[in-house]
Protein backbone atom coordinates (compact mmCIF):
# COMPACT_ATOMS: atom_id res chain seq x y z
CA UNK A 1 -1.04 22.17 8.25
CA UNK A 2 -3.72 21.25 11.03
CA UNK A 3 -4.48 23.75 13.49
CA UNK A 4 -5.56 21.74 16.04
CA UNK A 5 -4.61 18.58 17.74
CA UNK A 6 -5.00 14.88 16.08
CA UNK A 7 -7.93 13.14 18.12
CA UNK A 8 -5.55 9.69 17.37
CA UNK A 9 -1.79 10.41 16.46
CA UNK A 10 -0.69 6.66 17.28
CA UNK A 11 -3.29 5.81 14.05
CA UNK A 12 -1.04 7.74 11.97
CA UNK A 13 1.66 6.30 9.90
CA UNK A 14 3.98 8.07 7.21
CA UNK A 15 6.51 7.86 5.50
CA UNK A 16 8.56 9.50 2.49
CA UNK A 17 9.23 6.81 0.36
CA UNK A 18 9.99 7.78 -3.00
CA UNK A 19 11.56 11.47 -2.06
CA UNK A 20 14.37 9.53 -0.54
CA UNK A 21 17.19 9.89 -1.56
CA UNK A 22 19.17 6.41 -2.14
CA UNK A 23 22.64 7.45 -2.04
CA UNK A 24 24.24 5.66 0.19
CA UNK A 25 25.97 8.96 1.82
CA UNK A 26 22.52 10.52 1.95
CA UNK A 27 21.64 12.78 4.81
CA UNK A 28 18.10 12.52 6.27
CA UNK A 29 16.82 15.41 4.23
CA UNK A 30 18.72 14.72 1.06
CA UNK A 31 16.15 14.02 -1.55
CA UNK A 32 16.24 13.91 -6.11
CA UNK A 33 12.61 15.51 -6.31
CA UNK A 34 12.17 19.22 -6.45
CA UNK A 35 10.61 20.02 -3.23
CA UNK A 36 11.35 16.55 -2.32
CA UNK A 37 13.54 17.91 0.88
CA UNK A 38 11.24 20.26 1.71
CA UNK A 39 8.86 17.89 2.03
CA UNK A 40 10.71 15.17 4.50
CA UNK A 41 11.29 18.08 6.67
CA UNK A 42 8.07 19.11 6.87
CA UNK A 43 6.27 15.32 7.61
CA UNK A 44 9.46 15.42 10.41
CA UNK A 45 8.49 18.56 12.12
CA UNK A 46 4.62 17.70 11.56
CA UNK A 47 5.40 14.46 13.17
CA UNK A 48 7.13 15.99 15.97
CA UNK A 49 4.34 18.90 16.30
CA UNK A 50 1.40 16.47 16.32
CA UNK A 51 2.79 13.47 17.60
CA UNK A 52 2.54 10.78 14.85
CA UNK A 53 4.12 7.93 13.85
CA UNK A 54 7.26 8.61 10.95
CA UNK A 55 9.40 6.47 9.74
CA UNK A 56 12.41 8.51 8.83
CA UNK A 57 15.51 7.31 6.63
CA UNK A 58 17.58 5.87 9.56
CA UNK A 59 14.55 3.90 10.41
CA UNK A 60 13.80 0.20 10.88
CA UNK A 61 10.10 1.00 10.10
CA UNK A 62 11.28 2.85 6.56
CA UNK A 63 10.42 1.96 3.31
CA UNK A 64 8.45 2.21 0.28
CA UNK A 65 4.55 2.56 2.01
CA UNK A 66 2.40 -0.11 0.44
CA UNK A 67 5.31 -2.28 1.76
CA UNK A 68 6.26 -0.82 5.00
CA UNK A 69 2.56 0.38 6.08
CA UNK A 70 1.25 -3.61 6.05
CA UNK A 71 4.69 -4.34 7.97
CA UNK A 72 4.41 -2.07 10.49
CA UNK A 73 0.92 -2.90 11.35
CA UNK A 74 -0.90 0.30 9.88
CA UNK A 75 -2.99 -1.84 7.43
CA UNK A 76 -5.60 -3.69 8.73
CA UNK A 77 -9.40 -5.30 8.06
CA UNK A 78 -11.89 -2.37 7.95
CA UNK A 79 -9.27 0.39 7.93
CA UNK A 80 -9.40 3.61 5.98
CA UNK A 81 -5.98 4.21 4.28
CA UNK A 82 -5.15 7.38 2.18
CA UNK A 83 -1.78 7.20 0.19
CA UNK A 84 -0.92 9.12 -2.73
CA UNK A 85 0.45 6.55 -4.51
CA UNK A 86 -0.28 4.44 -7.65
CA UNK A 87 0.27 1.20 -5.36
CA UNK A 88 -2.77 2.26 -3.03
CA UNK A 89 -4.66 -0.01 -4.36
CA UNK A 90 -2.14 -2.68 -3.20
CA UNK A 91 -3.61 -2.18 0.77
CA UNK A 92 -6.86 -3.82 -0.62
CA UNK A 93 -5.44 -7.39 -0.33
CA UNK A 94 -5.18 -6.28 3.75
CA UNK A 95 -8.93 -5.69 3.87
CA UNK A 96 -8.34 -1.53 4.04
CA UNK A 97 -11.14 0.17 2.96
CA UNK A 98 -11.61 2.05 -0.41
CA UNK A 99 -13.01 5.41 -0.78
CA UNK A 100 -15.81 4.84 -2.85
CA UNK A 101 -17.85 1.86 -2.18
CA UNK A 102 -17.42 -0.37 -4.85
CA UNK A 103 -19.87 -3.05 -6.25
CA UNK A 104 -18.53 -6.31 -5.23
CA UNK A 105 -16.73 -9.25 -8.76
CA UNK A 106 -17.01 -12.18 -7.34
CA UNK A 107 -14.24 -14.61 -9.37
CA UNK A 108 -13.82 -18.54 -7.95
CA UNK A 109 -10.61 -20.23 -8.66
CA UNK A 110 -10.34 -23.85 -8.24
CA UNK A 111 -7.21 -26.03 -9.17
CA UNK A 112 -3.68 -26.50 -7.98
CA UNK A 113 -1.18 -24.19 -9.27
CA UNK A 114 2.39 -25.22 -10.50
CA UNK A 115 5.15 -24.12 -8.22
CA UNK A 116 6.07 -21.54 -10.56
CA UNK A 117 2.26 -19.98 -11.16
CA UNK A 118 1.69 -16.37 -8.37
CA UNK A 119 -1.37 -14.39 -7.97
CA UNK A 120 0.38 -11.95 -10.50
CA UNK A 121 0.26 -14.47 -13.20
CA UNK A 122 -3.44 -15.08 -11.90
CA UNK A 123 -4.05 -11.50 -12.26
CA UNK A 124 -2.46 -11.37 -15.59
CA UNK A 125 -4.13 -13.78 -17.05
CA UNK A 126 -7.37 -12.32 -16.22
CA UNK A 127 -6.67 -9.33 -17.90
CA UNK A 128 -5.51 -10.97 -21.16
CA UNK A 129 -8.43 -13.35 -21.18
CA UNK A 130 -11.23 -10.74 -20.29
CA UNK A 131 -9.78 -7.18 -20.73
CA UNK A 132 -9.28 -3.74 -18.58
CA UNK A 133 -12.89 -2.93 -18.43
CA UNK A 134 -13.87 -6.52 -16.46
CA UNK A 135 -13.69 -4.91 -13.37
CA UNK A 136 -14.34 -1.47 -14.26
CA UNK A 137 -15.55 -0.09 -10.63
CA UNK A 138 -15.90 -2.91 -8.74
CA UNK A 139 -14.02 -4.36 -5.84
CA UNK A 140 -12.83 -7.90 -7.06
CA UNK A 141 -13.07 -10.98 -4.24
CA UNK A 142 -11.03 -13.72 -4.89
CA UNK A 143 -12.64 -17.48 -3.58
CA UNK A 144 -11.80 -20.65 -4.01
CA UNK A 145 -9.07 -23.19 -3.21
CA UNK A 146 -6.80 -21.91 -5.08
CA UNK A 147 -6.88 -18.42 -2.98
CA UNK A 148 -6.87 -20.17 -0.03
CA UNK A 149 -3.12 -21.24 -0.59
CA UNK A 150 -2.14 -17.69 -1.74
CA UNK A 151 -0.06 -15.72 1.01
CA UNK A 152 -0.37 -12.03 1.70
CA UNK A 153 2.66 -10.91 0.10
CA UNK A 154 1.23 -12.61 -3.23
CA UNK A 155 -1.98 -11.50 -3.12
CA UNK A 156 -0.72 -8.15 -3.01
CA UNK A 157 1.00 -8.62 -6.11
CA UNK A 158 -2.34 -9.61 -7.76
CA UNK A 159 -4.09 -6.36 -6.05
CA UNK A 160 -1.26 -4.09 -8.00
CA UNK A 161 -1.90 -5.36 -11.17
């Protein structure tokens, strides 16, 4: 726990996403995880203590955070985000930075997609055709006309993968 104050609380976002639980009679603490309830009470009180922002269960704002986070505002150009999650990377397609400075892929895509062609299937594609290793610590930058029709919510999907 901190032992001072935050020097910006309204920069903090959080949420427990995956300790929730999803039973529909849950109670704002109820969670499957071991130490899953422990832990929503504790972000609750910290949130109280220190003033943040926390999206509880009853919650507009609530969700899982590499959705909710973007939604809510938290995710922006040139900001530093710190999940624990295996979606993290998902925040990239918001301009968030990265820990580690990355060298920069450059990959152009040209063309017009069919109606039934996303950035996943991009993404996908990309791996088949060139492998895991491609990208292998760098940041990738999408150009081309063929980004420029991609929405957020898509491009997401291609950060994921």
């Amino acid at each position: 726990m901190v032992s001072g104050p935050l020097l910006h609380p309204s920069q903090v976002f959080t949420v427990a996403d995956h300790a929730i639980s999803t039973a529909p009679d849950r109670g704002p603490f109820d969670s499957p995880s071991k130490g899953g309830s422990e832990m929503i009470s504790s972000l609750a009180a910290g949130a109280e203590a220190f003033g943040f922002n926390y999206a509880n269960s009853d919650s507009i704002a609530h969700g899982i955070v590499h959705v909710a986070a973007p939604e809510q505002g938290f995710v922006m150009p040139g900001m530093t985000l710190v999940c624990g999650g295996s979606h993290t990377c998902t925040h990239g397609a918001f301009g968030a930075l990265i820990v580690q400075k990355a060298k920069a892929l450059r990959i152009t895509l040209n063309g017009q997609l069919d109606e039934r062609v996303y950035s996943k299937d991009i993404a996908l594609r990309l791996l088949a055709k060139y492998g895991v290793r491609l990208a292998l610590g760098y940041a990738i930058e999408f150009f081309g006309e063929t980004v420029d029709t991609i929405f957020p919510e898509p491009e997401s999907a291609a950060q994921t993968v």
